[in-house]
PDB file of N, CA and C in Angstrom:
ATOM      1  N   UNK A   1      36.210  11.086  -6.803  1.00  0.00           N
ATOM      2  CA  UNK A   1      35.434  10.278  -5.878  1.00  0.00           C
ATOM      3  C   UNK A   1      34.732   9.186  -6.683  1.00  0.00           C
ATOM      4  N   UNK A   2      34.630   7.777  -6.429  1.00  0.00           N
ATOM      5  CA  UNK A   2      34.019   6.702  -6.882  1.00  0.00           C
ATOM      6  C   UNK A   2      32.387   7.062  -6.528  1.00  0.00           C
ATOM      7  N   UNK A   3      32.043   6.145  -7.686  1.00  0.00           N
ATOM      8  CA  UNK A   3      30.847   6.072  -7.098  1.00  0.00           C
ATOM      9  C   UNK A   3      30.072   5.534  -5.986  1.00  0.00           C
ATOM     10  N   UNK A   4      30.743   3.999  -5.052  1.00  0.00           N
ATOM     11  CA  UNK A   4      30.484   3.922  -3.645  1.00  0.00           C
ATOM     12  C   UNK A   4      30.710   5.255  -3.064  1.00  0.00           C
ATOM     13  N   UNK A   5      32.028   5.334  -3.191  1.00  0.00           N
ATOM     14  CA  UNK A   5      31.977   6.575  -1.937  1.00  0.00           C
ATOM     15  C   UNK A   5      31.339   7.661  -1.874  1.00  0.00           C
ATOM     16  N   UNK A   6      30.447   7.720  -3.270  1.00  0.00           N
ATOM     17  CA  UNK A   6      29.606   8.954  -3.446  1.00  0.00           C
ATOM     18  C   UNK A   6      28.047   8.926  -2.580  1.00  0.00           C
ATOM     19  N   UNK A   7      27.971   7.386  -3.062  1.00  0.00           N
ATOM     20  CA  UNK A   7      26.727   6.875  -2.351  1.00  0.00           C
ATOM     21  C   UNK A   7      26.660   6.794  -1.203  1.00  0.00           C
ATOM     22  N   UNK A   8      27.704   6.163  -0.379  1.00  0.00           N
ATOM     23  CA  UNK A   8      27.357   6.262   0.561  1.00  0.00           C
ATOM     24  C   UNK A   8      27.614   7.737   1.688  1.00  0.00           C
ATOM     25  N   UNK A   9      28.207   8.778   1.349  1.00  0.00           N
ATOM     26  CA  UNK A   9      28.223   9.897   1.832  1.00  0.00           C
ATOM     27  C   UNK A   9      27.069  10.017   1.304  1.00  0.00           C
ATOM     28  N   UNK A  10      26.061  10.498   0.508  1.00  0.00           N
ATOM     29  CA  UNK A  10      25.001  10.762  -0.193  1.00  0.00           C
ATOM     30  C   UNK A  10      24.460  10.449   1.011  1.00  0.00           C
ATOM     31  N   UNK A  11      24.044   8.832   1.014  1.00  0.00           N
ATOM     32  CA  UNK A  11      23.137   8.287   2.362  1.00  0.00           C
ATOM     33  C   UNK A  11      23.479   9.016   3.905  1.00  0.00           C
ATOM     34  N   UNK A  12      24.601   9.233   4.261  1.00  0.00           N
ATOM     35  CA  UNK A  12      24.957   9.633   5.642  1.00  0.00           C
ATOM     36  C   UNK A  12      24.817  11.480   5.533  1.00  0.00           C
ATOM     37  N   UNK A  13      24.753  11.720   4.180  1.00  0.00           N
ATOM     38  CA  UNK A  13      24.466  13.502   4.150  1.00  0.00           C
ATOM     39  C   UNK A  13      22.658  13.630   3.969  1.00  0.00           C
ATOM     40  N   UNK A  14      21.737  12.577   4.211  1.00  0.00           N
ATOM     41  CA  UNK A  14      20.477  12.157   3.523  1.00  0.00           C
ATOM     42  C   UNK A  14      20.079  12.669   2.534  1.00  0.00           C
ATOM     43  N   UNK A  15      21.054  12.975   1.724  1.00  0.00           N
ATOM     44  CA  UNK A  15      20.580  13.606   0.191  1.00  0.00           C
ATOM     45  C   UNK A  15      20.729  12.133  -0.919  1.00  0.00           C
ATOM     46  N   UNK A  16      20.685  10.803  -0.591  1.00  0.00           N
ATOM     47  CA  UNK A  16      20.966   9.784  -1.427  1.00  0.00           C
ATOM     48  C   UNK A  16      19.129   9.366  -2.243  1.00  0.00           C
ATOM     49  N   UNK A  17      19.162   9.686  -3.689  1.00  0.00           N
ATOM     50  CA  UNK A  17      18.121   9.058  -4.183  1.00  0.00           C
ATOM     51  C   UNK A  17      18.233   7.689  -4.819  1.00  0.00           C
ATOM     52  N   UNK A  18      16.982   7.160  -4.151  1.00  0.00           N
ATOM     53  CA  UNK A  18      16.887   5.553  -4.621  1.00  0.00           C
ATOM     54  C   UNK A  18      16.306   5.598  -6.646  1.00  0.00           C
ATOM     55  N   UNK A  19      17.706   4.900  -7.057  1.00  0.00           N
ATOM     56  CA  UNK A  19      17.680   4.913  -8.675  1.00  0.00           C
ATOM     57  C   UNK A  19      16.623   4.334  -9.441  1.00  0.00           C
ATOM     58  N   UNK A  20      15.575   3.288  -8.296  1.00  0.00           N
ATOM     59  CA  UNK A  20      14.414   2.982  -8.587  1.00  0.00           C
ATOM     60  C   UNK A  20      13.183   3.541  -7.647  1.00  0.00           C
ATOM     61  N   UNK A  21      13.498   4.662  -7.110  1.00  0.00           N
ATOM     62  CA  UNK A  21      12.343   5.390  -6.532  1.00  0.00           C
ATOM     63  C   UNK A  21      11.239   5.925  -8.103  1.00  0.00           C
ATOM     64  N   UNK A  22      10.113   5.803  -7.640  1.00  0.00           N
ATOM     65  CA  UNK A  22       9.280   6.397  -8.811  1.00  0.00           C
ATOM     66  C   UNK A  22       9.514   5.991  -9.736  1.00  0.00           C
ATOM     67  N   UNK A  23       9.658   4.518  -9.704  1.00  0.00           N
ATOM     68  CA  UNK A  23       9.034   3.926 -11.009  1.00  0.00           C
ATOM     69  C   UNK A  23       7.781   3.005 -11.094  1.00  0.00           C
ATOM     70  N   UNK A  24       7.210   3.349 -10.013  1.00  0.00           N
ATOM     71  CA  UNK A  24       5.773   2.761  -9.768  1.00  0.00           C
ATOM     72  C   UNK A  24       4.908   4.199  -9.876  1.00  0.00           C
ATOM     73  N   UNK A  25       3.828   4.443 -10.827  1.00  0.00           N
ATOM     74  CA  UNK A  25       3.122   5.412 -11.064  1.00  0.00           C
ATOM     75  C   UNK A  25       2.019   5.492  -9.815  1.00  0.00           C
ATOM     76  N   UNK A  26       1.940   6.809  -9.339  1.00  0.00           N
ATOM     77  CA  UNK A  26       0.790   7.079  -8.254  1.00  0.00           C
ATOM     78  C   UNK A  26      -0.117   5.970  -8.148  1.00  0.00           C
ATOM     79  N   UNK A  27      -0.725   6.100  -9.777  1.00  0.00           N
ATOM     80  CA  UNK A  27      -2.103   5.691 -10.527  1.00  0.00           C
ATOM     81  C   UNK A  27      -1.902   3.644  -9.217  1.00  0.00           C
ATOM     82  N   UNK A  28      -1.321   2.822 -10.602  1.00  0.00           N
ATOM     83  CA  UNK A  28      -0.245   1.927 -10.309  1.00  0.00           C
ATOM     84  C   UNK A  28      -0.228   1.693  -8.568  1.00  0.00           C
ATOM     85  N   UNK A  29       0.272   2.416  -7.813  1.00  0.00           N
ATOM     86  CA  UNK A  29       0.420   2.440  -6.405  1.00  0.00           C
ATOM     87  C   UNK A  29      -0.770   2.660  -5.737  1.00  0.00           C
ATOM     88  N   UNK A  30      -1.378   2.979  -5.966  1.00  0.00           N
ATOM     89  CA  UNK A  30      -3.103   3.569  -5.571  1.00  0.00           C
ATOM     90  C   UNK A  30      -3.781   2.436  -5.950  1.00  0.00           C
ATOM     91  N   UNK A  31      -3.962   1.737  -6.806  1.00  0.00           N
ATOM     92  CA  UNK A  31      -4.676   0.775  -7.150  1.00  0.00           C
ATOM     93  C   UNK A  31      -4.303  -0.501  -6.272  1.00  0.00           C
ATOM     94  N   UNK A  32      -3.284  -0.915  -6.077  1.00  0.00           N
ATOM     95  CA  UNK A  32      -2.924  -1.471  -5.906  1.00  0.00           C
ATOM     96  C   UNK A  32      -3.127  -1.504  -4.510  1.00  0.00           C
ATOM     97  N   UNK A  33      -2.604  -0.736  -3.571  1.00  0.00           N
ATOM     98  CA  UNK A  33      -3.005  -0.494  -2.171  1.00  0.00           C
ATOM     99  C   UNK A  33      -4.496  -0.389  -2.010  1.00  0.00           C
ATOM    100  N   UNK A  34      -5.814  -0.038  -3.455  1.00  0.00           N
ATOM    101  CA  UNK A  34      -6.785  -0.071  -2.289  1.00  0.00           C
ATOM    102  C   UNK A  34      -7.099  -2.158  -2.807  1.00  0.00           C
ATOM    103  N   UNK A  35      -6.402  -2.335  -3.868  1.00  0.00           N
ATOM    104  CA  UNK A  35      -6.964  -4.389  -4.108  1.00  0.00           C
ATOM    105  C   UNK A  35      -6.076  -4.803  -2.746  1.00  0.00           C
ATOM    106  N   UNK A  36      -5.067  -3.969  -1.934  1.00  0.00           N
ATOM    107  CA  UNK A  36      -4.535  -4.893  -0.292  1.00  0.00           C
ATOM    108  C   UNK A  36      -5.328  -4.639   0.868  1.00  0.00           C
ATOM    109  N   UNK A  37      -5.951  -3.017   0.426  1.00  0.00           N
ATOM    110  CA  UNK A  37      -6.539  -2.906   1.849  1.00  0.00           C
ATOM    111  C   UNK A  37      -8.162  -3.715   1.483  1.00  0.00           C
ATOM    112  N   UNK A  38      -8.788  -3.898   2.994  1.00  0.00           N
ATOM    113  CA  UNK A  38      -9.974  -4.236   3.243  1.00  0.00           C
ATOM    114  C   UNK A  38     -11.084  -2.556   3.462  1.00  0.00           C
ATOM    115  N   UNK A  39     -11.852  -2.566   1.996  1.00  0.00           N
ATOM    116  CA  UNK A  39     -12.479  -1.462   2.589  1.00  0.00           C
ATOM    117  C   UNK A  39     -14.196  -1.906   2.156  1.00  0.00           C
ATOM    118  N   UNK A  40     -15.050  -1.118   2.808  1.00  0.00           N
ATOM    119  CA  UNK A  40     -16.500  -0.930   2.668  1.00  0.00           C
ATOM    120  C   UNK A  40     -16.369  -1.323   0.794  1.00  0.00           C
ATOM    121  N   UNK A  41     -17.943  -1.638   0.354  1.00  0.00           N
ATOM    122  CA  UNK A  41     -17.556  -0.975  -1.505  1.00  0.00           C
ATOM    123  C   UNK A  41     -17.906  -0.026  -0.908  1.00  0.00           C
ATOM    124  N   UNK A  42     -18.791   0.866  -0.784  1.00  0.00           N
ATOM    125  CA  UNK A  42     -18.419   2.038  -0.971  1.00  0.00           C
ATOM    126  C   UNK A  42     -17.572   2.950  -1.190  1.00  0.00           C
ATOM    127  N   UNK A  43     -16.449   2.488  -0.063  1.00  0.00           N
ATOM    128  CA  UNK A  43     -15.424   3.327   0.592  1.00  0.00           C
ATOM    129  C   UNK A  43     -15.053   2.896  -0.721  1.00  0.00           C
ATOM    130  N   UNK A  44     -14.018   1.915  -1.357  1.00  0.00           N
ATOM    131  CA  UNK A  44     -13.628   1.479  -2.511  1.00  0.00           C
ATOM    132  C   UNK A  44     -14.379   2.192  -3.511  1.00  0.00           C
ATOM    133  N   UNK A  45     -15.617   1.771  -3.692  1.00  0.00           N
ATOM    134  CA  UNK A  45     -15.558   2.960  -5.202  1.00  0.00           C
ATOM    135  C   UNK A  45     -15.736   4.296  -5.318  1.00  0.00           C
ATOM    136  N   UNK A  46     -15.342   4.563  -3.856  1.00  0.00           N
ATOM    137  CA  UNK A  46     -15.672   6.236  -3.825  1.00  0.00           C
ATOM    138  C   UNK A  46     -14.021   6.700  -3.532  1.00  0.00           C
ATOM    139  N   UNK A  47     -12.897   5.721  -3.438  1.00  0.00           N
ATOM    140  CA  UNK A  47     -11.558   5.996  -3.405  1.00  0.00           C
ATOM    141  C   UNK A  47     -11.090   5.780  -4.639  1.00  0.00           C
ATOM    142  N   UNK A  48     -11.582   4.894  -5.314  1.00  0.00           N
ATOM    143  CA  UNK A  48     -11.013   4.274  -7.104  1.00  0.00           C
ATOM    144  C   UNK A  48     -11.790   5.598  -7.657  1.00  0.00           C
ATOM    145  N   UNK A  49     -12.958   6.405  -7.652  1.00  0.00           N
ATOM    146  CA  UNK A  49     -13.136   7.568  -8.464  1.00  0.00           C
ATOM    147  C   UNK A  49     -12.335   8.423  -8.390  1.00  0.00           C
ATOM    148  N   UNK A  50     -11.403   8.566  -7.309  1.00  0.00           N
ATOM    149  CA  UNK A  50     -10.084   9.586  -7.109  1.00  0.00           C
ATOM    150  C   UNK A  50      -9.631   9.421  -8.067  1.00  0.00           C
ATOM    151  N   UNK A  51      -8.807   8.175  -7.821  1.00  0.00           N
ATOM    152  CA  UNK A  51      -7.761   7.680  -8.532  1.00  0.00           C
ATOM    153  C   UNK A  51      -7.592   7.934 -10.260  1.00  0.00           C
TER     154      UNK A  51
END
């Protein structure tokens, strides 16, 4: 079996992983989503102490 045809059965069996899934770190992704969202400071520095 080629590798298209692997992939795309993969996708239609939903077992297909994206080869660049998780290469953005939580940390990285978290930060980043709270500098898009609009929050209180508070709310912000009491979500960035999670992080």
């Amino acid at each position: 079996m080629d590798f298209a045809t692997k992939v795309e059965n993969d996708k239609h069996e939903n077992t297909y992983i994206d080869p660049n899934a998780g290469k953005v770190s939580l940390r990285r992704y978290a930060e980043d989503w709270l500098n898009a969202v609009i929050l209180s400071s508070g709310t912000w520095g009491a979500d960035l102490g999670v992080v």
